[in-house]
Protein backbone atom coordinates (compact mmCIF):
# COMPACT_ATOMS: atom_id res chain seq x y z
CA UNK A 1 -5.91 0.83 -2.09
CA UNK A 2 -8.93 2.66 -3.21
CA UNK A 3 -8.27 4.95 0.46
CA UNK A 4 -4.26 5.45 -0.78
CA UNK A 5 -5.55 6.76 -4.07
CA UNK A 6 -7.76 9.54 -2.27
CA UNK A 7 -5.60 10.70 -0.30
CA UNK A 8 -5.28 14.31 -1.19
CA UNK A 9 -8.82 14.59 -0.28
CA UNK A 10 -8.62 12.64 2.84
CA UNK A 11 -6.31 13.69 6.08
CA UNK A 12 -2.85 12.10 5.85
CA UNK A 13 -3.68 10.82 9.54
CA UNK A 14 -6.95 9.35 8.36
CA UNK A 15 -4.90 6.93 5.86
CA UNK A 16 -2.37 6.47 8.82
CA UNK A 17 -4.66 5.38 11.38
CA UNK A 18 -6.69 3.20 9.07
CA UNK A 19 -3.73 1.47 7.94
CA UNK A 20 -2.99 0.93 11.41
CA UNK A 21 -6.10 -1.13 11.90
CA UNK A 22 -4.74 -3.47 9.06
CA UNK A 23 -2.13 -5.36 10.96
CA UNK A 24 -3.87 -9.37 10.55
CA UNK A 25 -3.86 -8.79 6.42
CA UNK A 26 -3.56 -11.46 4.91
CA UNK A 27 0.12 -10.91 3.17
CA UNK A 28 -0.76 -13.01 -0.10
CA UNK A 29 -3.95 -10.54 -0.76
CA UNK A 30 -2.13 -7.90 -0.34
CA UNK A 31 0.39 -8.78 -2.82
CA UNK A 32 -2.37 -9.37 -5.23
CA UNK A 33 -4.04 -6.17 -4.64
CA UNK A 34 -0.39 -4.43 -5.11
CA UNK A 35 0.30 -6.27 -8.31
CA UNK A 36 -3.21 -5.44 -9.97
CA UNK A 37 -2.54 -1.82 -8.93
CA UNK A 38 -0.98 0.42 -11.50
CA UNK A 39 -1.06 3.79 -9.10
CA UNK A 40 2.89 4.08 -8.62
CA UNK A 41 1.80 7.11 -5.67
CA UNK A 42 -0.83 4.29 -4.16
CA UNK A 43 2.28 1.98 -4.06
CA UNK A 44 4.55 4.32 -2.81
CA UNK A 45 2.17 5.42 -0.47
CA UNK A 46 1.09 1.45 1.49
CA UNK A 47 5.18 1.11 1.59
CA UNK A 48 5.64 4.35 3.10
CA UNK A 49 3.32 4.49 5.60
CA UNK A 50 3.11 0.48 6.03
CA UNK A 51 6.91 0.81 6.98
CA UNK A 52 6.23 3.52 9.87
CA UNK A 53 3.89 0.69 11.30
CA UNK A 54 6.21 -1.72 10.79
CA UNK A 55 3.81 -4.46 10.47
CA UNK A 56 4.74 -8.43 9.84
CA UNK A 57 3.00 -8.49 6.52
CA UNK A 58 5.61 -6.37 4.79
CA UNK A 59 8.22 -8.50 5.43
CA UNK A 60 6.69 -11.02 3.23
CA UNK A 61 5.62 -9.04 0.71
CA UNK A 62 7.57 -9.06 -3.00
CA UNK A 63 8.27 -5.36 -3.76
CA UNK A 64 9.96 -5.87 -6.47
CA UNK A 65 7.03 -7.88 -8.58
CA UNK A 66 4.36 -5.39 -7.16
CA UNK A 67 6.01 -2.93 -10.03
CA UNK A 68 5.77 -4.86 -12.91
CA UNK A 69 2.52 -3.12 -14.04
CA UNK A 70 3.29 -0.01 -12.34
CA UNK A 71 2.14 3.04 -14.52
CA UNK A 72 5.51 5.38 -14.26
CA UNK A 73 3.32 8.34 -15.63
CA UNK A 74 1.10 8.88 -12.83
């Protein structure tokens, strides 16, 4: 998450490739790590780019409750 959250400073295809590397996640810590995230661009950002992978942990992962403490003014 912390990566997603620098990304202006880091190459787009940095944050690509490294989320490529993240295929055996765990999807139940990821869902925590969403949830306890309030960056609505670091949110954004894992779906977006963790769709173009199209990895198996997405599937299983509740978008909607990842929102619930999104911060809408960031």
């Amino acid at each position: 998450m912390n990566c997603l959250t620098n990304c202006p400073t880091m190459k787009a295809r940095q944050v690509y490739a490294l989320l490529g590397g993240l295929a055996n996640l765990p999807a139940d810590c990821l869902q925590k790590l969403g949830q306890d995230c309030a960056s609505v661009k670091v949110k954004r950002l894992l779906f977006y780019l963790a769709d173009g992978r199209d990895h198996a942990w997405l599937k299983r992962l509740s978008r909607a409750s990842m929102w619930v403490n999104a911060n809408v003014c960031s």
